[in-house]
N, C-alpha and C. Protein backbone atom coordinates (compact mmCIF):
# COMPACT_ATOMS: atom_id res chain seq x y z
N UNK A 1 -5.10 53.87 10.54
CA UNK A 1 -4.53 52.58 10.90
C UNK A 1 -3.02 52.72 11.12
N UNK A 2 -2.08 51.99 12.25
CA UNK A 2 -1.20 52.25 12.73
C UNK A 2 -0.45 51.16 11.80
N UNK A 3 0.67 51.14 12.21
CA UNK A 3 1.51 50.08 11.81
C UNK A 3 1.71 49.01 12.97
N UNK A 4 1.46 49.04 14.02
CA UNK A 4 0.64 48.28 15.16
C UNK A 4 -0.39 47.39 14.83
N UNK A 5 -1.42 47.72 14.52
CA UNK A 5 -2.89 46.99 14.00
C UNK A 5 -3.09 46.97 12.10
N UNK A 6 -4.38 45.95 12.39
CA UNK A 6 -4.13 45.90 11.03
C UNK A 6 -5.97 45.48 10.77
N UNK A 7 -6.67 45.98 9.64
CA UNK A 7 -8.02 45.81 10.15
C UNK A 7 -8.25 44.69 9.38
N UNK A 8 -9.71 43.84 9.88
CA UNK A 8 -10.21 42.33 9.14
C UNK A 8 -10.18 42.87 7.37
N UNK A 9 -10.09 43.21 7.23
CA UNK A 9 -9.53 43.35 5.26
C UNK A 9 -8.58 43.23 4.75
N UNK A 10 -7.86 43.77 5.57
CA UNK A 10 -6.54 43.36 5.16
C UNK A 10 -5.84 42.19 5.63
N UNK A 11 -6.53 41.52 6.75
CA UNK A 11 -6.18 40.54 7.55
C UNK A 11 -6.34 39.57 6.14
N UNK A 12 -8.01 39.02 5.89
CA UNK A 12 -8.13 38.20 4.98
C UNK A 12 -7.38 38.47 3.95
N UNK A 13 -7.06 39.51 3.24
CA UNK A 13 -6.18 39.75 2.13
C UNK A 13 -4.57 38.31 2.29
N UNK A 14 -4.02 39.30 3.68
CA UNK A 14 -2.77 38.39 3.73
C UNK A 14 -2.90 36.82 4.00
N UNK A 15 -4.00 36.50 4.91
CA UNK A 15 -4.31 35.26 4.69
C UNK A 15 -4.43 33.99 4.00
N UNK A 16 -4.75 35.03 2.51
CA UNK A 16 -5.04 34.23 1.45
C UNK A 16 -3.72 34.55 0.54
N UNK A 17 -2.75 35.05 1.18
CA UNK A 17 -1.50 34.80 0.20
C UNK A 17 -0.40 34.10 0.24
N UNK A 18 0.61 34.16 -0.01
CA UNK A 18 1.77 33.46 -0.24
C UNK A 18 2.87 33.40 1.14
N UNK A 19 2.38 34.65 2.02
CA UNK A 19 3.18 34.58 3.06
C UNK A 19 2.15 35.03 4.16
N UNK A 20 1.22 34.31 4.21
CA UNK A 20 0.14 34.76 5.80
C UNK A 20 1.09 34.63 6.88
N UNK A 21 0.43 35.57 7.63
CA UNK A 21 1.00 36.16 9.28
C UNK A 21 0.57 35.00 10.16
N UNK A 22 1.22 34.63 11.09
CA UNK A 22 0.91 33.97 12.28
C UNK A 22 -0.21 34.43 12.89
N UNK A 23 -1.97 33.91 13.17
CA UNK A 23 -2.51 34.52 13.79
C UNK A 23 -2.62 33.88 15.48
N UNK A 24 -2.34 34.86 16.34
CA UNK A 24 -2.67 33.76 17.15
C UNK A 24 -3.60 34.66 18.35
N UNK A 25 -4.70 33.84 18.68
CA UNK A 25 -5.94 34.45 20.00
C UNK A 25 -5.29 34.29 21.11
N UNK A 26 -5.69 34.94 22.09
CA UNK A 26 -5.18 35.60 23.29
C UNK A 26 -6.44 35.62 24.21
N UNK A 27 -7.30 34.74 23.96
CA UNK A 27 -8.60 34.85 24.73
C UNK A 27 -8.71 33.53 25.20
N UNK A 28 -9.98 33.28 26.71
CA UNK A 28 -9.71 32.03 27.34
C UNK A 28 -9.95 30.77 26.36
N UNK A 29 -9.28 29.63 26.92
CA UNK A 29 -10.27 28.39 26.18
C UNK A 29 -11.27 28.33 25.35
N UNK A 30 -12.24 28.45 26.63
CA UNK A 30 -13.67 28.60 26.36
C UNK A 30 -13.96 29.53 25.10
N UNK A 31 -13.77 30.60 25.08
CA UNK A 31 -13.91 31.89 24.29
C UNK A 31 -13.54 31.18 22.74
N UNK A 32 -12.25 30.98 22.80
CA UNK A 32 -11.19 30.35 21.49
C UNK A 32 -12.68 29.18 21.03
N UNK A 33 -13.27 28.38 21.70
CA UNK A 33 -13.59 26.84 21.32
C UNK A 33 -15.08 27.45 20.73
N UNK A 34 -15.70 28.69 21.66
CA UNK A 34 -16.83 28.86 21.50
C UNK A 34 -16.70 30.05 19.62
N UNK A 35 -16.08 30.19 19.75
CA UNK A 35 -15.98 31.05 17.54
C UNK A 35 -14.18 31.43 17.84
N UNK A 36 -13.33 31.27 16.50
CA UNK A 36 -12.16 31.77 16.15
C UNK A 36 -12.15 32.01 14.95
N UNK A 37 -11.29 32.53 14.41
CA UNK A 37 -10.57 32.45 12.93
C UNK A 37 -10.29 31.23 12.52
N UNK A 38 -10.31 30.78 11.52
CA UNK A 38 -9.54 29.24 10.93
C UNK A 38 -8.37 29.35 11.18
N UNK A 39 -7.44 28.32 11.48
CA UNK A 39 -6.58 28.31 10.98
C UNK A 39 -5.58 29.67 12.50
N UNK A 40 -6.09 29.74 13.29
CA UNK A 40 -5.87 30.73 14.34
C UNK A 40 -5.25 29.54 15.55
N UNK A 41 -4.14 29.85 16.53
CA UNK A 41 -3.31 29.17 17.44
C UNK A 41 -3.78 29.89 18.52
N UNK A 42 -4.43 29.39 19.53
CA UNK A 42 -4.89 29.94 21.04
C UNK A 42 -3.92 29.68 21.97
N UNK A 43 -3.42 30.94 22.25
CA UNK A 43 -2.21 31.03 23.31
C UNK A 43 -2.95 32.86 24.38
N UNK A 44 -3.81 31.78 25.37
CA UNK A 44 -4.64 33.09 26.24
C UNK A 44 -3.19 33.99 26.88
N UNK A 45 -3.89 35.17 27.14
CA UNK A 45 -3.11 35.97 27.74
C UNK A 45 -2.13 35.34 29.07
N UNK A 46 -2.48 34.68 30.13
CA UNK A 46 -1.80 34.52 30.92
C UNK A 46 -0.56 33.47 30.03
N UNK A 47 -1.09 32.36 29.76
CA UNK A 47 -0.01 31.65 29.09
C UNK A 47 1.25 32.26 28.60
N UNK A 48 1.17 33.58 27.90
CA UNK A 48 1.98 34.13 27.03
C UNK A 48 2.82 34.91 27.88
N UNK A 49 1.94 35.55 29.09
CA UNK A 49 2.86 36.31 29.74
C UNK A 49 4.45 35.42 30.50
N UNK A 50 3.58 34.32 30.91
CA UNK A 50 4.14 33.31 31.93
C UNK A 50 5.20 33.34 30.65
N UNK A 51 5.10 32.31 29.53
CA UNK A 51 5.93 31.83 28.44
C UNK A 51 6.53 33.03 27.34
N UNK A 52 6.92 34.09 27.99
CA UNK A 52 6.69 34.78 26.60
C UNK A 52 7.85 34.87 26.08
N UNK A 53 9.13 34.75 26.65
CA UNK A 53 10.26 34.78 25.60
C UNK A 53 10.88 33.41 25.17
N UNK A 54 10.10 32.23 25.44
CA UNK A 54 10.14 30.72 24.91
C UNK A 54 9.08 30.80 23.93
N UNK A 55 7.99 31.46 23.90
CA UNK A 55 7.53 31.76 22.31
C UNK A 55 8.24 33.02 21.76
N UNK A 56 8.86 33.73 22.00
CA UNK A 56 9.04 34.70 21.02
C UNK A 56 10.06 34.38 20.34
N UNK A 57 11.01 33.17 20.74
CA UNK A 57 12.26 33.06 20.34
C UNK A 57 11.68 31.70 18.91
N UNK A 58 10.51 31.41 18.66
CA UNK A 58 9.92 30.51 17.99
C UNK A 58 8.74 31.51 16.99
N UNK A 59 8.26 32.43 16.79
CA UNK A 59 8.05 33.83 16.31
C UNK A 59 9.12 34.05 15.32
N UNK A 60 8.88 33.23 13.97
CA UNK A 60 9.64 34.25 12.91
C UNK A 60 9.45 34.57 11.68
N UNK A 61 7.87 34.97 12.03
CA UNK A 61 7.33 35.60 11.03
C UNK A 61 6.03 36.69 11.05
N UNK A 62 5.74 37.63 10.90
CA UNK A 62 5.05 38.45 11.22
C UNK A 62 3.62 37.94 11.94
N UNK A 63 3.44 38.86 13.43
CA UNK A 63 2.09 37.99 14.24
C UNK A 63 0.93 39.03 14.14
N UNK A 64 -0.42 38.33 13.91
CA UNK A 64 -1.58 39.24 14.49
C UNK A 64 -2.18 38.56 15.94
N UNK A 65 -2.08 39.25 16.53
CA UNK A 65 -2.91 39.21 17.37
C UNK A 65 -4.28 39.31 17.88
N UNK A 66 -5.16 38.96 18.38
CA UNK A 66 -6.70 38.41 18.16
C UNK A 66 -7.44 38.53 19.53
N UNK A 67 -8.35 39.25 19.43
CA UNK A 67 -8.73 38.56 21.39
C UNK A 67 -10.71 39.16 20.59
N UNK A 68 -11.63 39.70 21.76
CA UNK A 68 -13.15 39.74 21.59
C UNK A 68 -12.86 41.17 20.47
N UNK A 69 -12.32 42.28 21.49
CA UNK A 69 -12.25 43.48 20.94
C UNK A 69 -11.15 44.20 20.61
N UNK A 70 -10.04 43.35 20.73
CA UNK A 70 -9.21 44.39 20.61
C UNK A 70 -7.85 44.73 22.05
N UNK A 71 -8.92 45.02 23.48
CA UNK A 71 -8.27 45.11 24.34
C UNK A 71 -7.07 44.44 24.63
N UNK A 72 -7.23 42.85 24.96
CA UNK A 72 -6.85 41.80 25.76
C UNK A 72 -5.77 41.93 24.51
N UNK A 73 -5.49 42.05 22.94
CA UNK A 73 -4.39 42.05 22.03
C UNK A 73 -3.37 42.67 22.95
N UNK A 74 -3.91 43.69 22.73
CA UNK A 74 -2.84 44.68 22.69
C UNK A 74 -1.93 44.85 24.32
N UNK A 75 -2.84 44.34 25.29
CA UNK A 75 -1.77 43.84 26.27
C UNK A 75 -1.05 43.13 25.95
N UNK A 76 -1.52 41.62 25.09
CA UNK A 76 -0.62 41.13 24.90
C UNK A 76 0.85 41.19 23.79
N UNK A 77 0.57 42.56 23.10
CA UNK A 77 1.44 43.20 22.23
C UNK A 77 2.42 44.12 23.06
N UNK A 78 2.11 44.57 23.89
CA UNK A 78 2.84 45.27 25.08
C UNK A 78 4.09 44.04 25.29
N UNK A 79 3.40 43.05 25.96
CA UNK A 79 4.00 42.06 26.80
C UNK A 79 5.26 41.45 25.49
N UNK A 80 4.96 41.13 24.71
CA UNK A 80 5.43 40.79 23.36
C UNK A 80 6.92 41.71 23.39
N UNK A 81 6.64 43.27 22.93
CA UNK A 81 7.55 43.85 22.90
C UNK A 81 8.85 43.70 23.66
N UNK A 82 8.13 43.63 25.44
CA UNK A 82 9.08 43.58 26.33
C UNK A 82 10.19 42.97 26.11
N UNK A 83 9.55 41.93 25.21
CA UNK A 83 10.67 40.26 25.32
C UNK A 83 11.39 40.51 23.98
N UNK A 84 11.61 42.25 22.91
CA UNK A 84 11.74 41.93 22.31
C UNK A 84 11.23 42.00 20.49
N UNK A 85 10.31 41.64 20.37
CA UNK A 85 9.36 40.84 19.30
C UNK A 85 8.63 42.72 19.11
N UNK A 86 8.84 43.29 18.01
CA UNK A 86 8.18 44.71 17.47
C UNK A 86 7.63 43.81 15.97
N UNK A 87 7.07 42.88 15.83
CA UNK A 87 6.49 42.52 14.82
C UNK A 87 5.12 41.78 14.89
N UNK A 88 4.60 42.02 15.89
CA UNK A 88 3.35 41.85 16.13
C UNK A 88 2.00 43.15 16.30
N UNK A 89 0.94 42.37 15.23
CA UNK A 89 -0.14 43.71 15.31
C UNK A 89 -1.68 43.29 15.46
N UNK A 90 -2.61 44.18 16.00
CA UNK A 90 -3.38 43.85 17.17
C UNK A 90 -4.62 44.20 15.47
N UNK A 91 -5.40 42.83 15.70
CA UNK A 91 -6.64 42.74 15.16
C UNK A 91 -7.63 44.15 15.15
N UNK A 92 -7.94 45.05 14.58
CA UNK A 92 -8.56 46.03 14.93
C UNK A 92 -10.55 45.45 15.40
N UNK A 93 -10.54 45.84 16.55
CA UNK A 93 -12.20 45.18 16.97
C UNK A 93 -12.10 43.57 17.17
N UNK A 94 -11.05 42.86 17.13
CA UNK A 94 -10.84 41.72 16.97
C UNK A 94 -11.94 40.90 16.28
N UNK A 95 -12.50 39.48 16.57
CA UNK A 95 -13.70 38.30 16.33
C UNK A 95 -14.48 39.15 16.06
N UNK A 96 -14.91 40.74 16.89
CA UNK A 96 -16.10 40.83 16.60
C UNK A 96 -16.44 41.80 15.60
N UNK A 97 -15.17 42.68 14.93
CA UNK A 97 -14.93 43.10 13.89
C UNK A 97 -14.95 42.07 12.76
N UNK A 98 -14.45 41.29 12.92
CA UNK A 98 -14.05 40.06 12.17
C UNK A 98 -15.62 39.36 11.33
N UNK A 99 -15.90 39.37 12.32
CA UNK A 99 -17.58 38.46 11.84
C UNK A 99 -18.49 39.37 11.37
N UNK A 100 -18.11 40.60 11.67
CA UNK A 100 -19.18 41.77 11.90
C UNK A 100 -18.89 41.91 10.08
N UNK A 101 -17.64 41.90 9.48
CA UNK A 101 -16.83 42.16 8.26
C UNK A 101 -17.95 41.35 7.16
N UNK A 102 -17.90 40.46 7.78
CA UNK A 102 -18.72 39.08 7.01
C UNK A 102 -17.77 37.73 6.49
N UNK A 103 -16.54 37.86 7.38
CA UNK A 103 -15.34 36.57 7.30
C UNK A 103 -16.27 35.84 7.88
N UNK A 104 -15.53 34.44 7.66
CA UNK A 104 -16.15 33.03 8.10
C UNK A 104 -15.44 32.76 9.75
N UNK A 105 -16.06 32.20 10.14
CA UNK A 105 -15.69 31.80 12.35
C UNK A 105 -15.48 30.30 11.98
N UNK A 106 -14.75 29.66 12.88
CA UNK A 106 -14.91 28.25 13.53
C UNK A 106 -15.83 28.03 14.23
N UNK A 107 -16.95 27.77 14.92
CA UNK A 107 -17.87 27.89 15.99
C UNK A 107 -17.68 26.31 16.53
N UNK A 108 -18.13 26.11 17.51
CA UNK A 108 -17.52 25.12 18.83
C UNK A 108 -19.26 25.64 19.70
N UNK A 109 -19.00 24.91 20.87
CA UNK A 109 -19.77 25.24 22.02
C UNK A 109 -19.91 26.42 22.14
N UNK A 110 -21.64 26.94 22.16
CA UNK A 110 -21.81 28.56 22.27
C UNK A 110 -21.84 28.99 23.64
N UNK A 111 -21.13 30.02 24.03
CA UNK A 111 -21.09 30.62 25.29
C UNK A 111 -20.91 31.78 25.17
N UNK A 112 -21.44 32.79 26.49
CA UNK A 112 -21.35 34.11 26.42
C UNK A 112 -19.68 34.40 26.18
N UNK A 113 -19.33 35.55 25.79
CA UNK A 113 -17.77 36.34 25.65
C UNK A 113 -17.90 36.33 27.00
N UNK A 114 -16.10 36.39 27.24
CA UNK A 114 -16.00 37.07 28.83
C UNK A 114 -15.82 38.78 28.99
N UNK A 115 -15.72 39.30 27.99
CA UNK A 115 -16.33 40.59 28.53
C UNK A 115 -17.64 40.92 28.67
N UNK A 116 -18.44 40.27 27.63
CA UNK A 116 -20.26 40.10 27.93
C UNK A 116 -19.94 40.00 29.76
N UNK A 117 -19.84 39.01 29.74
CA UNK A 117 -19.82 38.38 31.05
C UNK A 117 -19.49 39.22 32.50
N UNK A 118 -18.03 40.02 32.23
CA UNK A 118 -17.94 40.91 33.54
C UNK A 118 -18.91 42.03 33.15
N UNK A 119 -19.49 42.51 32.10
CA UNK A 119 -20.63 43.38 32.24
C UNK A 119 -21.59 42.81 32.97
N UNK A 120 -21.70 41.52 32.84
CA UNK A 120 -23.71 40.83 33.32
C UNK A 120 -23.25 40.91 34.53
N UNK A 121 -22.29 40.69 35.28
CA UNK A 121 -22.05 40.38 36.84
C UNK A 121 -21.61 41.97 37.41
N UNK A 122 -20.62 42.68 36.66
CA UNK A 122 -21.12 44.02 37.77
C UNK A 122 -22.19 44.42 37.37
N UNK A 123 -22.47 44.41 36.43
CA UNK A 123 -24.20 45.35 36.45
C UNK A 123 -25.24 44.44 37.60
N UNK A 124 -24.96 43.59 37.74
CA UNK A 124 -25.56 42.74 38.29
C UNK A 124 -25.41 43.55 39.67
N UNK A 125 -24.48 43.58 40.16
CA UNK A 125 -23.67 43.54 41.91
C UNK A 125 -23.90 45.12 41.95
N UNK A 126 -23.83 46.17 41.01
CA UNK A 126 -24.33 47.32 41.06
C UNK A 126 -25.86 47.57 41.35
N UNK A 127 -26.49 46.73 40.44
CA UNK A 127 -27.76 47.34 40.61
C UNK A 127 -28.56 46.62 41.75
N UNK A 128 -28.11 45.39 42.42
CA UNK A 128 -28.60 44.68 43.35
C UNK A 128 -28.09 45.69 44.75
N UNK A 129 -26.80 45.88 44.48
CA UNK A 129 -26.64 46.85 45.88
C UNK A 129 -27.14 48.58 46.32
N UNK A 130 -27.28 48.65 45.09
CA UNK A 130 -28.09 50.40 44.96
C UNK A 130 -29.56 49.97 45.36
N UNK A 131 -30.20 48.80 44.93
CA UNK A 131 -31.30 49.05 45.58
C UNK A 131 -31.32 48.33 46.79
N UNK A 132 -30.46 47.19 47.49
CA UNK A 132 -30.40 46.81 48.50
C UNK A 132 -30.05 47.81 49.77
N UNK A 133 -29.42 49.40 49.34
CA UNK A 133 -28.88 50.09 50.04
C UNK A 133 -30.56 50.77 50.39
N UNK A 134 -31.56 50.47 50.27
CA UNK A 134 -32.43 51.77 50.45
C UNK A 134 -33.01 50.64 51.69
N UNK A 135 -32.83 49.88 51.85
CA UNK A 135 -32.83 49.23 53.67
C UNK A 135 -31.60 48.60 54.22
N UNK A 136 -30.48 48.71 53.49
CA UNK A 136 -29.35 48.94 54.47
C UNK A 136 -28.29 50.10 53.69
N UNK A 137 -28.04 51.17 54.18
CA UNK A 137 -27.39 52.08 52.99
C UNK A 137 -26.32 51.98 53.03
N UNK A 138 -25.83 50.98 54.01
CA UNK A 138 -23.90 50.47 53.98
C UNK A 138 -23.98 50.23 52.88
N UNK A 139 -24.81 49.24 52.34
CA UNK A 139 -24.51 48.40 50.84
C UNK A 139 -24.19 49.21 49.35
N UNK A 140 -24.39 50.58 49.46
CA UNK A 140 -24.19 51.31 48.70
C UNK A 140 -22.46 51.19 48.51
N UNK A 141 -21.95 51.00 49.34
CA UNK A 141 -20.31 50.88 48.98
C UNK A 141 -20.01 49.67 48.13
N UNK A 142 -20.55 48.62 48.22
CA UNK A 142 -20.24 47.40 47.24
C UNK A 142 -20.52 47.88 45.73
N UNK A 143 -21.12 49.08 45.50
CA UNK A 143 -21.67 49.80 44.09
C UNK A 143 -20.36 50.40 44.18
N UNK A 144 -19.59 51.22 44.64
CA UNK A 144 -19.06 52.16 44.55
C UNK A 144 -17.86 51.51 44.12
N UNK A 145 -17.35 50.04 45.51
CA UNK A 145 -16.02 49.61 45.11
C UNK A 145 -16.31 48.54 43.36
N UNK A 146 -17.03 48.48 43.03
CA UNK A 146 -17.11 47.45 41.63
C UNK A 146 -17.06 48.82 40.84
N UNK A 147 -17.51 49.90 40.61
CA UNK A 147 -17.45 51.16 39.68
C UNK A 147 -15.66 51.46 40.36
N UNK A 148 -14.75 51.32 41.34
CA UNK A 148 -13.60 51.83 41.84
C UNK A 148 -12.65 50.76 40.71
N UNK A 149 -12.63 49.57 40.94
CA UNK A 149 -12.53 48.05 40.34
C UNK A 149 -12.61 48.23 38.88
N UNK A 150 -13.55 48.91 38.16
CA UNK A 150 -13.73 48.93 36.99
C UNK A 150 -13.00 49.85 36.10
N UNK A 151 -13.00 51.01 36.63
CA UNK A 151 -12.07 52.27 36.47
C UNK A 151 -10.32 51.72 36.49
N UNK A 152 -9.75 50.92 37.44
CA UNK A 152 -8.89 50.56 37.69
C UNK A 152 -8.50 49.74 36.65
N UNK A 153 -9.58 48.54 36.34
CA UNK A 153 -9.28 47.51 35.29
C UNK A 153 -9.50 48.98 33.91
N UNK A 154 -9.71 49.53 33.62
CA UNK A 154 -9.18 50.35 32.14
C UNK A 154 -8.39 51.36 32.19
N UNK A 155 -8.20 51.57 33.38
CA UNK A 155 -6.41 52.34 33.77
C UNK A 155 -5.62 51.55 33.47
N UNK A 156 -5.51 50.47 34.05
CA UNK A 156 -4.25 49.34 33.76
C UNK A 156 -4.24 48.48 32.85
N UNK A 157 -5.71 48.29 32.06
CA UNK A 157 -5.82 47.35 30.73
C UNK A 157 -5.80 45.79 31.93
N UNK A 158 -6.14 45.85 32.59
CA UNK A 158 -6.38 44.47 32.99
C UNK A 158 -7.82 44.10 33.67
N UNK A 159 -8.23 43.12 34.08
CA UNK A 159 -9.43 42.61 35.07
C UNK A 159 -9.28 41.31 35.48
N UNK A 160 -9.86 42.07 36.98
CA UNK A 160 -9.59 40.88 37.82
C UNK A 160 -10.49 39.73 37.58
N UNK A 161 -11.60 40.49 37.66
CA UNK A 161 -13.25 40.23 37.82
C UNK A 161 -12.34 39.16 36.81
N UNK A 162 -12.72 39.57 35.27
CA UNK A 162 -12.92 38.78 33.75
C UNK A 162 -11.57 37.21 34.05
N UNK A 163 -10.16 37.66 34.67
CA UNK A 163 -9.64 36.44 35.30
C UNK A 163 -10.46 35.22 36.07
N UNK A 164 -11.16 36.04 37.02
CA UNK A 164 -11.68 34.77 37.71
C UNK A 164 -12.97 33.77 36.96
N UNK A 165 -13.77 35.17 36.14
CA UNK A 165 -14.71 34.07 35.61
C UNK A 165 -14.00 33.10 34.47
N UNK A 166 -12.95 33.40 33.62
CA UNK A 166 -12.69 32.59 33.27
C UNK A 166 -12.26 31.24 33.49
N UNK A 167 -12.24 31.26 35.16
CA UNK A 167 -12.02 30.18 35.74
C UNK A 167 -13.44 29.11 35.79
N UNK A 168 -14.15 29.47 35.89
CA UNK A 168 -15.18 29.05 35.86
C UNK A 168 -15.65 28.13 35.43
N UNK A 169 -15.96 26.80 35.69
CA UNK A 169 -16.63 25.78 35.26
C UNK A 169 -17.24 26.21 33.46
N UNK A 170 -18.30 26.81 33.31
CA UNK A 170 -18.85 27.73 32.46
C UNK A 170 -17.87 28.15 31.80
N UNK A 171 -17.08 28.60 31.69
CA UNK A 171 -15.90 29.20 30.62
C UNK A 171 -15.16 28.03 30.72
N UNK A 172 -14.62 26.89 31.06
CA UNK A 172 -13.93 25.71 30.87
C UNK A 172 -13.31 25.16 29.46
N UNK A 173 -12.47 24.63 29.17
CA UNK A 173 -12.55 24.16 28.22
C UNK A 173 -10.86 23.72 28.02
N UNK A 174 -10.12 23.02 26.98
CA UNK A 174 -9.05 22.08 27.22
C UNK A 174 -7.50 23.39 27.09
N UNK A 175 -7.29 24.13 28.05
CA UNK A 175 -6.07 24.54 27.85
C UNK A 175 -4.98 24.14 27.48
N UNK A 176 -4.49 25.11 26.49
CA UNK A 176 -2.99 24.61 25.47
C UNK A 176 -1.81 24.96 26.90
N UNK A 177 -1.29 24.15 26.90
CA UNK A 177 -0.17 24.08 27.38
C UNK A 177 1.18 24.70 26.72
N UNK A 178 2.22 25.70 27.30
CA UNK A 178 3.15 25.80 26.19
C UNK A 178 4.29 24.92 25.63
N UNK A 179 4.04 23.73 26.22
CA UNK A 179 5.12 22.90 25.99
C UNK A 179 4.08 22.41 23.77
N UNK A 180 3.41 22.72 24.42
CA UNK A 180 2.48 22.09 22.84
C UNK A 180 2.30 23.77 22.03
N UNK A 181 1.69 24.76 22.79
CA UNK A 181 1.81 25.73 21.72
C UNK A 181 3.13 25.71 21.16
N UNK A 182 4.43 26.03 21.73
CA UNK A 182 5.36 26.23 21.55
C UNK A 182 5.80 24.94 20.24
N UNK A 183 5.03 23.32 20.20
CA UNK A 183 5.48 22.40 19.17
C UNK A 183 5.15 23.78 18.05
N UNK A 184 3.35 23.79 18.37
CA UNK A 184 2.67 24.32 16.68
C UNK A 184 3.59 25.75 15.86
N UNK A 185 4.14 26.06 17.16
CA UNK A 185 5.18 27.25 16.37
C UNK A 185 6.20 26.89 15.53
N UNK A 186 6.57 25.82 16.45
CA UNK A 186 7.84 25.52 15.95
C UNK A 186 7.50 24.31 14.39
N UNK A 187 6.32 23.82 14.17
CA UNK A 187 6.33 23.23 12.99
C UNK A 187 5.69 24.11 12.24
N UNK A 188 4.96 25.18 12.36
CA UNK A 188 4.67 26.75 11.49
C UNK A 188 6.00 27.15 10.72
N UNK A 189 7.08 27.22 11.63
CA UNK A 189 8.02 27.77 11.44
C UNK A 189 8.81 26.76 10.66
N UNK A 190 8.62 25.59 10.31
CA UNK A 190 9.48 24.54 9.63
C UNK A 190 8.57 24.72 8.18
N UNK A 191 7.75 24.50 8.22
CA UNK A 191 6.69 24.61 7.08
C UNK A 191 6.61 26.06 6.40
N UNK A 192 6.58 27.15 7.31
CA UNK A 192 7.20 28.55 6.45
C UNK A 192 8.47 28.10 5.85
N UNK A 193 9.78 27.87 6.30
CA UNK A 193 11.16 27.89 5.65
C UNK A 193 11.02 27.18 4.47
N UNK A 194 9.75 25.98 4.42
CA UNK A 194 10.21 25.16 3.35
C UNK A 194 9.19 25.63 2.19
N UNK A 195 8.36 26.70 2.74
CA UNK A 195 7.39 27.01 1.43
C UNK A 195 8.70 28.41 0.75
N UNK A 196 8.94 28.77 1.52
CA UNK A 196 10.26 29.51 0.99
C UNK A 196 11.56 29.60 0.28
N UNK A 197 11.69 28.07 0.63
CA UNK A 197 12.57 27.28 0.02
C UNK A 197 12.17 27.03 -1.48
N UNK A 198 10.67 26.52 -1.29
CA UNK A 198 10.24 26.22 -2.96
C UNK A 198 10.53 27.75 -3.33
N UNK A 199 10.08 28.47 -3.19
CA UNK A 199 10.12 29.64 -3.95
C UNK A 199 10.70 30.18 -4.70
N UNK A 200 12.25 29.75 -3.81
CA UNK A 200 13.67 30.53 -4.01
C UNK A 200 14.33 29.19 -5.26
N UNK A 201 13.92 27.99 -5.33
CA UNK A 201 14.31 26.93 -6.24
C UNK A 201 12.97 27.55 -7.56
């Protein structure tokens, strides 16, 4: 274990103490509404990138970061740094380490993950065009460019594909705005100083 990440044991450990970490998910709406952590602030990846040094300057106290597995964190721990902020650390396996541990979820509306999801649709577009190619064998390239696409999205830690479905009717659900994430930080951050305050009296 790095000083980067931090695994669901030790997560609940700090949770339940005197100075818990900011947790906050990095996954769509939908995802956040359909299971989270208690007590967890949903600020998806794009949001953060767009907003990220108007939250980091509201960040002042140690962050975990949260997404399905792990991935989608740690971009957004990258992005974090840029602006700055070396005090944020990436959920190891994220939710699904998390539940897998035997911690307790929020659960909301059940829906597939969106990485489930870009698996069901290229496997989908792969295996429909490999066999669609054996009466037209052009179609064999629509296999090739989604395996080109896929390779690309874990070179760069991003996906296009998993962007758009989150758009999706089906993945829907009430996006935080940062004019409002940015309140819940900022009264986190009033409510840390003053549990600190008792401390020090």
């Amino acid at each position: 274990m790095t000083a980067a990440a931090i695994d669901s044991h030790h997560l609940n450990e700090l949770l339940g103490s005197s100075s818990p970490p900011q947790v906050i998910d990095v996954r769509s709406p939908g995802e956040f509404e359909t299971t989270h952590i208690a007590g967890t602030l949903n600020v998806p990846t794009d949001l953060l990138q767009q907003h990220r040094d108007e939250l980091v300057a509201h960040l002042t106290r140690d962050v975990v970061l949260v997404c399905h597995s792990g991935q989608r964190a740690m971009k957004a721990q990258e992005s974090l740094r840029t602006s700055g902020f070396d005090h944020a650390r990436v959920l190891v396996g994220g939710v699904s380490a998390w539940e897998a541990a035997g911690f307790t979820v929020n659960r909301g509306r059940q829906r597939w993950g969106l990485e489930r999801q870009v698996r069901l649709v290229a496997g989908s577009i792969v295996m429909t065009s490999v066999l669609s190619s054996i009466a037209a064998p052009r179609l064999k390239w629509i296999a090739a460019a989604i395996g080109g696409g896929l390779t690309v999205a874990s070179l760069t830690n991003t996906c296009a594909m998993g962007m758009a479905l989150a758009k999706l009717p089906y993945n829907s659900s009430a996006t935080p705005d940062a004019r409002t994430v940015i309140s819940q930080l900022a009264g986190s951050s009033v409510e840390r100083k003053g549990q600190l305050t008792g401390q020090l009296d």
